[in-house]
N, C-alpha and C. Protein backbone atom coordinates (compact mmCIF):
# COMPACT_ATOMS: atom_id res chain seq x y z
N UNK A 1 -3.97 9.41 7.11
CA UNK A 1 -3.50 8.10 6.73
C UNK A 1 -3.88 7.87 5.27
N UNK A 2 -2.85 7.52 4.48
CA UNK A 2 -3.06 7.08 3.51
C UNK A 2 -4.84 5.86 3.16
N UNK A 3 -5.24 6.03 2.11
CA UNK A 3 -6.42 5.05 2.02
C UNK A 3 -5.65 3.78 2.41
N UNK A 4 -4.70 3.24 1.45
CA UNK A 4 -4.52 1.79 1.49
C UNK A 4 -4.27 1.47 3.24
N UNK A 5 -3.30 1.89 3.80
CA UNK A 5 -3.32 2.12 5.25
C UNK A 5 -4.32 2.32 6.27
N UNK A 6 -5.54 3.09 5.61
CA UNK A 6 -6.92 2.43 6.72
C UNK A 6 -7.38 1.14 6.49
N UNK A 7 -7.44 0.98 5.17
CA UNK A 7 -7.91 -0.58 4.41
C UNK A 7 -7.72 -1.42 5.40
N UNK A 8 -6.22 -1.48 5.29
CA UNK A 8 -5.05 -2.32 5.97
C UNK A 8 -5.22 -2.89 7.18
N UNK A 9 -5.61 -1.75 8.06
CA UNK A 9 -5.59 -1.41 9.57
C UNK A 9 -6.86 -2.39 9.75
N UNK A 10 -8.38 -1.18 9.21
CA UNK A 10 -9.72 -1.77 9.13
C UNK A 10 -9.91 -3.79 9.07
N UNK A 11 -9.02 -3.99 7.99
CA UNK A 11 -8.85 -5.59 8.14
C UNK A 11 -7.99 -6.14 9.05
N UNK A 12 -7.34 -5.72 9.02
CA UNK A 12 -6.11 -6.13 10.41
C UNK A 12 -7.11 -6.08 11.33
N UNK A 13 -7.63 -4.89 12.10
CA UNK A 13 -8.47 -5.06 13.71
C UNK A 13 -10.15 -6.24 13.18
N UNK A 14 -10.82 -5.98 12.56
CA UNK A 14 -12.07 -6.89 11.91
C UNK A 14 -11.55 -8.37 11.66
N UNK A 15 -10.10 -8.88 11.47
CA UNK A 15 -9.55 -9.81 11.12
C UNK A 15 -9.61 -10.80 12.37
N UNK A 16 -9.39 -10.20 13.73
CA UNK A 16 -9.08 -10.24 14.67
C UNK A 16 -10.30 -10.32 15.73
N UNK A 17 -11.71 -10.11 15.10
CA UNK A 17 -12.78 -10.63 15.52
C UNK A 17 -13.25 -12.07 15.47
N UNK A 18 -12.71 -12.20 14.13
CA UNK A 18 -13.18 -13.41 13.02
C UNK A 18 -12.36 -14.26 12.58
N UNK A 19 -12.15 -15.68 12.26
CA UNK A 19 -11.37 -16.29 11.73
C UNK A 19 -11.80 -16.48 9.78
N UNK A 20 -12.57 -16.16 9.82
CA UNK A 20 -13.65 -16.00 8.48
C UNK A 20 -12.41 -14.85 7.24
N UNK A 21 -12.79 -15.11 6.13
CA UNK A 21 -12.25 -13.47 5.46
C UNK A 21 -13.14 -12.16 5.68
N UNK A 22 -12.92 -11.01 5.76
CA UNK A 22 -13.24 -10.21 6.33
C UNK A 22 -14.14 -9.97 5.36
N UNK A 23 -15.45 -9.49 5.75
CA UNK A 23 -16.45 -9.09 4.57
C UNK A 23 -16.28 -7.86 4.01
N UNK A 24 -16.65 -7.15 2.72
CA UNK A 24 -16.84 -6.18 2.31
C UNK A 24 -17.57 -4.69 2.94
N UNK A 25 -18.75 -5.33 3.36
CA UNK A 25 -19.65 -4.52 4.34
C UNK A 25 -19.00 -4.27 5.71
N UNK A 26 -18.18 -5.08 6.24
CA UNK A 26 -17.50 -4.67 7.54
C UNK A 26 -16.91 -3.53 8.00
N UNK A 27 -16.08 -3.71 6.27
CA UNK A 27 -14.82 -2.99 6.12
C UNK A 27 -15.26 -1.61 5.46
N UNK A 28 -16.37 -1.30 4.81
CA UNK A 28 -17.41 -0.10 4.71
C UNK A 28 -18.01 0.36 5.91
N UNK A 29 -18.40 -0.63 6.61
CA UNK A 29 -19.10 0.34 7.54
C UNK A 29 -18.10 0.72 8.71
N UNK A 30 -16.86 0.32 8.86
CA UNK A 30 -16.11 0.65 9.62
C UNK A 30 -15.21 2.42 9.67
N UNK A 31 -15.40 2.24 8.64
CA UNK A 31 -14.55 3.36 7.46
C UNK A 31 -15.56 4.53 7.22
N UNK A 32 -17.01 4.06 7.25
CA UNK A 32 -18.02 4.43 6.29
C UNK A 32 -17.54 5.19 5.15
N UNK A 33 -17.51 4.10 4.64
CA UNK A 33 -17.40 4.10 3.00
C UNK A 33 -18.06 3.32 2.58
N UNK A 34 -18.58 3.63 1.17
CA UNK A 34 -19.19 2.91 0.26
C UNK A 34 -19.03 1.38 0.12
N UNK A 35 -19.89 0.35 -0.07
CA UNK A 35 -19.17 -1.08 -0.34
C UNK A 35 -18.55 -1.29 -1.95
N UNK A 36 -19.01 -0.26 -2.85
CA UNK A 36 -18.02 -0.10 -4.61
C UNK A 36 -16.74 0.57 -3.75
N UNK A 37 -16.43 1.41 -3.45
CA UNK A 37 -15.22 2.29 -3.01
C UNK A 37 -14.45 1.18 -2.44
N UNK A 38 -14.94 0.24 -1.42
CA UNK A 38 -14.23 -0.47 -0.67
C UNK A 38 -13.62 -1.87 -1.12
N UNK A 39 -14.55 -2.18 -2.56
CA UNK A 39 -14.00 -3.12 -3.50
C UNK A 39 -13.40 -2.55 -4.25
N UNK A 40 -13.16 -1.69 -4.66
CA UNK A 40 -12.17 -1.03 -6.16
C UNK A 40 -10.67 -1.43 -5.27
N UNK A 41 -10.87 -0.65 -3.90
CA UNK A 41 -9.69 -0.36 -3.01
C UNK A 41 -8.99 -1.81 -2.94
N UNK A 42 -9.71 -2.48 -2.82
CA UNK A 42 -9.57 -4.09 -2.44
C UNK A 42 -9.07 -4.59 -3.45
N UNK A 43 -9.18 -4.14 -4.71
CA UNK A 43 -8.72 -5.39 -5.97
C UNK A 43 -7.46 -4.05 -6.47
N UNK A 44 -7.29 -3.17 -6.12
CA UNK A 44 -5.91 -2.35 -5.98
C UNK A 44 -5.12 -3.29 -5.09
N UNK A 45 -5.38 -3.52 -3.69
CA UNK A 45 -4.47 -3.96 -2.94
C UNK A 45 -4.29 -5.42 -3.06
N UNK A 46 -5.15 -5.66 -3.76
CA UNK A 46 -4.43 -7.67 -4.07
C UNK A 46 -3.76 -7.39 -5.19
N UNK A 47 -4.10 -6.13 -5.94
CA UNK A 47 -2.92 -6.28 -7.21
C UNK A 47 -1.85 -5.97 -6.67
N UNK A 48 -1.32 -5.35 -5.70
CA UNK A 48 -0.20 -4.97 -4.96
C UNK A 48 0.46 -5.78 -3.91
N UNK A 49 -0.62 -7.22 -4.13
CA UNK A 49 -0.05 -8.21 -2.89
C UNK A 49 0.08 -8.01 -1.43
N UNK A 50 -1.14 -6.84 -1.31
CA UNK A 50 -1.23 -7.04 0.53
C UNK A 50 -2.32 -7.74 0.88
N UNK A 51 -3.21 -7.98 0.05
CA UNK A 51 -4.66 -8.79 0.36
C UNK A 51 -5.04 -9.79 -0.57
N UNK A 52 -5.63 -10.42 -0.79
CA UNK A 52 -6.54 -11.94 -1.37
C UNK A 52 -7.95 -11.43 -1.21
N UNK A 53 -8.29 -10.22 -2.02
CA UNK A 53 -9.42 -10.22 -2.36
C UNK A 53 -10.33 -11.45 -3.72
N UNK A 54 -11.54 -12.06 -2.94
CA UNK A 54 -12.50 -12.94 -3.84
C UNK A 54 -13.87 -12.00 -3.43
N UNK A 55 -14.22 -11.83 -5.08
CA UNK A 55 -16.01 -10.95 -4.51
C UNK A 55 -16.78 -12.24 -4.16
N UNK A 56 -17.73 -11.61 -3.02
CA UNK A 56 -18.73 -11.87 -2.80
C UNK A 56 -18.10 -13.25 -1.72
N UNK A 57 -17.01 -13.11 -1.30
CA UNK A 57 -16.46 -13.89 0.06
C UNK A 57 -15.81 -13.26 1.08
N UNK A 58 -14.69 -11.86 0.39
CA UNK A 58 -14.17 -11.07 1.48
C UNK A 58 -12.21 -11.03 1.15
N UNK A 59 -11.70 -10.90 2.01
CA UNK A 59 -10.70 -10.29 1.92
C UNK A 59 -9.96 -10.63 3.15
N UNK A 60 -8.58 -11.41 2.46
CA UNK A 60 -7.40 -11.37 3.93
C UNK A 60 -6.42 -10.78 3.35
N UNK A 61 -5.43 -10.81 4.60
CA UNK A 61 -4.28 -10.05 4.46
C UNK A 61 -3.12 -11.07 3.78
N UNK A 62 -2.34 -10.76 3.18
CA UNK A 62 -0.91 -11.58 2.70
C UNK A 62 -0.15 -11.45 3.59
N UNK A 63 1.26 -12.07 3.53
CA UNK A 63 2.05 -11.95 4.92
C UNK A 63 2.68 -10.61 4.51
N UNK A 64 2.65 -9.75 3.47
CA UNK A 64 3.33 -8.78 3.48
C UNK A 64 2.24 -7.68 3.89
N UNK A 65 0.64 -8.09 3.46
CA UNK A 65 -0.12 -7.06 4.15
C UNK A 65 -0.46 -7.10 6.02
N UNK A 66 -0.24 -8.01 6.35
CA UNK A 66 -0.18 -8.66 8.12
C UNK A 66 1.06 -7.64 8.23
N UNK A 67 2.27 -7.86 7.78
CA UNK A 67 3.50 -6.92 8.28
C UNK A 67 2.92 -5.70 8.48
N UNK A 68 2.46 -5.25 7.38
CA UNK A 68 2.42 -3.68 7.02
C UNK A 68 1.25 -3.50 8.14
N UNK A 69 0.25 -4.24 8.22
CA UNK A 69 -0.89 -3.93 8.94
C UNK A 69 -0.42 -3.77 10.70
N UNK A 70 0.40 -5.15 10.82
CA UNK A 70 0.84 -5.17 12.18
C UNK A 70 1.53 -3.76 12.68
N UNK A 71 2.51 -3.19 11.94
CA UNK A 71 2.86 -1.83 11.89
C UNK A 71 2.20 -0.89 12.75
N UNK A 72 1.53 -0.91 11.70
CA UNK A 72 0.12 0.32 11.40
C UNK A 72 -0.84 0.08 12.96
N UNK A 73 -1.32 -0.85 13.07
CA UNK A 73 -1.72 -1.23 14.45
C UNK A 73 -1.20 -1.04 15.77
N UNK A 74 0.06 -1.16 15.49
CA UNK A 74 1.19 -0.90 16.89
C UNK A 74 1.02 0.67 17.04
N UNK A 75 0.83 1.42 15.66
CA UNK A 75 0.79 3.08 15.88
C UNK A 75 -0.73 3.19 16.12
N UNK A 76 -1.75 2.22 15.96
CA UNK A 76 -3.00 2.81 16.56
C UNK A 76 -3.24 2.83 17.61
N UNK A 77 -2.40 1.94 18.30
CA UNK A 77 -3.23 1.79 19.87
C UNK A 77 -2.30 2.60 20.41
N UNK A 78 -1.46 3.03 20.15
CA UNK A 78 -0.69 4.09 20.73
C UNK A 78 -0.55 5.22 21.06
N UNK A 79 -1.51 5.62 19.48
CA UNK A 79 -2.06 6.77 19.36
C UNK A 79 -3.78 6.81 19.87
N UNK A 80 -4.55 6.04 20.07
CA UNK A 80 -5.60 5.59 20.34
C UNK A 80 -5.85 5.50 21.97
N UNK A 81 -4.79 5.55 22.62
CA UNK A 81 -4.47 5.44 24.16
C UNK A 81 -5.07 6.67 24.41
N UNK A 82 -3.53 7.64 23.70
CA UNK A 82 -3.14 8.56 23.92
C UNK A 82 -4.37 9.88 23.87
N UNK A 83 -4.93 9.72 22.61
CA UNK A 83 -6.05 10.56 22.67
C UNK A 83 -7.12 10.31 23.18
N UNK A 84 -7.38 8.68 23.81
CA UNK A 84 -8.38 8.45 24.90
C UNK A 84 -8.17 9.27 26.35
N UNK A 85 -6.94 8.39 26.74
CA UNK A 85 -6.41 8.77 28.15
C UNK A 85 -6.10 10.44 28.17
N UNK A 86 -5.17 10.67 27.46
CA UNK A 86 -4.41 11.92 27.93
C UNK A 86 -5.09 13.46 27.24
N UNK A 87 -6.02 13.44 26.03
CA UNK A 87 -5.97 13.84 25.63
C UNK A 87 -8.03 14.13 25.56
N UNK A 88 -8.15 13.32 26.33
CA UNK A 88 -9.71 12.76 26.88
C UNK A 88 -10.57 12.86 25.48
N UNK A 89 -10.41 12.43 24.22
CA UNK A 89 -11.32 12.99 22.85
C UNK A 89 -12.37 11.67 22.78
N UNK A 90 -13.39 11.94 22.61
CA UNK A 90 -14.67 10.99 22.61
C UNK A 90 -14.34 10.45 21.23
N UNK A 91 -13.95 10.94 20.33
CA UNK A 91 -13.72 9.85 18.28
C UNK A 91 -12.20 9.61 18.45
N UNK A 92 -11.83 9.00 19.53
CA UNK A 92 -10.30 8.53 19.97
C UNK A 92 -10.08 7.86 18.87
N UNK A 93 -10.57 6.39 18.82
CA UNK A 93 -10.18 5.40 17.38
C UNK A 93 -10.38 5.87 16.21
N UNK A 94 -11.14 6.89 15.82
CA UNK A 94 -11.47 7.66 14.32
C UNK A 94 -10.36 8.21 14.19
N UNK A 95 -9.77 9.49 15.26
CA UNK A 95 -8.72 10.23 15.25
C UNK A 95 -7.36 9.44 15.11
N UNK A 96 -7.28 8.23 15.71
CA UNK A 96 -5.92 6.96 15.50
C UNK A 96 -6.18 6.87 14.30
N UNK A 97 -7.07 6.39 14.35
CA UNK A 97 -7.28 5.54 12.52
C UNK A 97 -6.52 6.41 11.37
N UNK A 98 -6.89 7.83 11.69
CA UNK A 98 -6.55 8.90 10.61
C UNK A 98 -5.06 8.91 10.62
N UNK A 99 -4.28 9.22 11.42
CA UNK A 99 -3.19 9.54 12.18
C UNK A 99 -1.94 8.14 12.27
N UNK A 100 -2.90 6.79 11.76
CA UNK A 100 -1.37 5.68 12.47
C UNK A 100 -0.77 6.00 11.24
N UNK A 101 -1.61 6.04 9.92
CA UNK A 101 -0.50 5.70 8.71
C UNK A 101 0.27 6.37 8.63
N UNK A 102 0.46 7.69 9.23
CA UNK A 102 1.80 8.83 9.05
C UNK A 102 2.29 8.86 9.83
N UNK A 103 2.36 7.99 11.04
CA UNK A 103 3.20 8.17 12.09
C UNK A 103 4.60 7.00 11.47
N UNK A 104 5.53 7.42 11.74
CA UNK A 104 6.58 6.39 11.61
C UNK A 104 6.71 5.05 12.77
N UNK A 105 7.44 3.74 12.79
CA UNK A 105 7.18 2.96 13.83
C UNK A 105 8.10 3.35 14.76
N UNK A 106 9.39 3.70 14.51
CA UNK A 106 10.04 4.64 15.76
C UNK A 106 9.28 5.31 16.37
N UNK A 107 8.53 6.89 16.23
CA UNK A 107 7.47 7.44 16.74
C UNK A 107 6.70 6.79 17.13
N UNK A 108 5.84 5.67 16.76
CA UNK A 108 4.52 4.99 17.42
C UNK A 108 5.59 4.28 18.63
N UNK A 109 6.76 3.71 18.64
CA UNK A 109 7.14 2.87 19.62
C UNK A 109 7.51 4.12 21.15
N UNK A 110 8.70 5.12 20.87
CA UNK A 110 8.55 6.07 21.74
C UNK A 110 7.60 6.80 22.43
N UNK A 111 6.43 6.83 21.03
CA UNK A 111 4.94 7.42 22.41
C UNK A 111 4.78 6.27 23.18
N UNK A 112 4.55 5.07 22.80
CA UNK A 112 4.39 4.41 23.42
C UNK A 112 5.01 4.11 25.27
N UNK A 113 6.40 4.03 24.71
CA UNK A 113 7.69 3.85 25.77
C UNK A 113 7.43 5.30 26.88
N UNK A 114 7.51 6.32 26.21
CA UNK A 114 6.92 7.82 26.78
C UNK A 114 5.33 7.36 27.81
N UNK A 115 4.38 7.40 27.20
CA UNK A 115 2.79 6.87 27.82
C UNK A 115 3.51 5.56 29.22
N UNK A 116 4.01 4.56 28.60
CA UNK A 116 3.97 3.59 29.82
C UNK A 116 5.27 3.85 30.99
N UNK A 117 5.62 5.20 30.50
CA UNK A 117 7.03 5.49 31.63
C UNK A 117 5.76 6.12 32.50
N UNK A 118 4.51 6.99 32.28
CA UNK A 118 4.00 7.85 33.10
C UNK A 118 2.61 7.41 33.03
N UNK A 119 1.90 6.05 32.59
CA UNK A 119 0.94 5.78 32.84
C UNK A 119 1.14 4.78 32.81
N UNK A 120 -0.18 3.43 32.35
CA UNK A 120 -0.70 2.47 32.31
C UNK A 120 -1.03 1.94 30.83
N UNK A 121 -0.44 2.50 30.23
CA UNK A 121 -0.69 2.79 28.58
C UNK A 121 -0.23 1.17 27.58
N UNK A 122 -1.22 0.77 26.92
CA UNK A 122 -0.54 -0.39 26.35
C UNK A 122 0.49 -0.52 25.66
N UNK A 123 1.25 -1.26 25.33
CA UNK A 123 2.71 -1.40 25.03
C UNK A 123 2.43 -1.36 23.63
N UNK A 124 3.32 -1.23 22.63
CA UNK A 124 2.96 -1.73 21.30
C UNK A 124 3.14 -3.69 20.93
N UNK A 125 3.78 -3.98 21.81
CA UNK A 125 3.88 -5.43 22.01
C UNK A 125 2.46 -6.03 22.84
N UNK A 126 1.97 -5.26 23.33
CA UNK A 126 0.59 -5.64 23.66
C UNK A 126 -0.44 -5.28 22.70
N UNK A 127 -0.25 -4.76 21.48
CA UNK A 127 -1.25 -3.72 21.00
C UNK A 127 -1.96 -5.43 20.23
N UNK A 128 -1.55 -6.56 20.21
CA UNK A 128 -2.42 -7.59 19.74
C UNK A 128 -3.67 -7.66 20.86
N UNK A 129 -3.35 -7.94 21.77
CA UNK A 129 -4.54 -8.15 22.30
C UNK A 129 -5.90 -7.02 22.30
N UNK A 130 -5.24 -5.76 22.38
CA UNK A 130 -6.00 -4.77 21.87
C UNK A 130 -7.03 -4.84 21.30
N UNK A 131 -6.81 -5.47 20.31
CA UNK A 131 -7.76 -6.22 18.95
C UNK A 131 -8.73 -6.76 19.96
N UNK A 132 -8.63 -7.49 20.60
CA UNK A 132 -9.12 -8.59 20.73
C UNK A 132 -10.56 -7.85 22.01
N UNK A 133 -10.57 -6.83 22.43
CA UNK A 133 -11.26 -6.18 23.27
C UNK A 133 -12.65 -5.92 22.82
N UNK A 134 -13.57 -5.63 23.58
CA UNK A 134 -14.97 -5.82 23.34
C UNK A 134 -15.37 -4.72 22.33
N UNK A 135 -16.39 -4.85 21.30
CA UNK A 135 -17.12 -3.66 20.69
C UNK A 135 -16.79 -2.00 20.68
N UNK A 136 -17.52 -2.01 22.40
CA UNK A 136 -17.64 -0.59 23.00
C UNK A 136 -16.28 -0.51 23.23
N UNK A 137 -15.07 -0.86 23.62
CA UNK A 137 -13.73 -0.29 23.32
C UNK A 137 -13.38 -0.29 22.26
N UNK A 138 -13.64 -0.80 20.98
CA UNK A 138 -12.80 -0.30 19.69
C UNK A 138 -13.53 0.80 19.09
N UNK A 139 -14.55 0.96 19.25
CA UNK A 139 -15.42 2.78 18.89
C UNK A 139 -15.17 3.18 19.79
């Protein structure tokens, strides 16, 4: 996955804990990355209008970074299922994380459609609540 595309994601799911702007340190230790690496990245992507980075308060998404993020999210939990359930890998969400930004949303929607023809697999129209699941399910 592209950097800006974990950024993206990383605030999109942390966004979704919190009604707050997402902190700097969150979004480092999620990634583990540096908290300089994770601000340089950050004042790239408000110059590009996907985020409202302010130092030393945090970082939201714009409605064009929510689009892009929402995306990107629909291909994580999809892919995040998939290498939980089917594919049984213990760094399931590390391995999504890497993997949503290059998946296309056609592809993330068909695994999807594919997974819930032959399992129990979340929908990408469910992949909001996803977010919303305890700790120990998003590691």
């Amino acid at each position: 996955m592209s950097g800006a595309a974990q950024y993206l994601l990383a605030v999109y799911i942390l966004d979704h804990r919190d009604d707050e702007p997402v902190r700097t340190s969150d979004v480092a230790d999620t990634l583990d990355r540096s908290p300089g690496t994770v601000t340089e990245t950050f004042q790239r992507l408000d110059a590009d209008g996907l985020v409202e980075y302010e130092a030393y308060e945090g970082v939201t998404l714009t409605d064009a970074g929510r689009e892009r993020a929402t995306e990107l999210h629909e291909a994580y939990v999809a892919l995040s299922w998939f290498f939980r359930r089917v594919l049984e890998l213990d760094d399931y969400e590390a391995e999504a994380m890497e993997l949503a930004g290059l998946v296309s949303p056609d592809v993330a929607e068909r695994l999807a459609d594919t997974l819930l023809a032959e399992t129990d697999a979340p929908s990408p129209a469910d992949s909001e609540s996803a977010s919303e699941g305890s700790d120990e399910e998003r590691r």
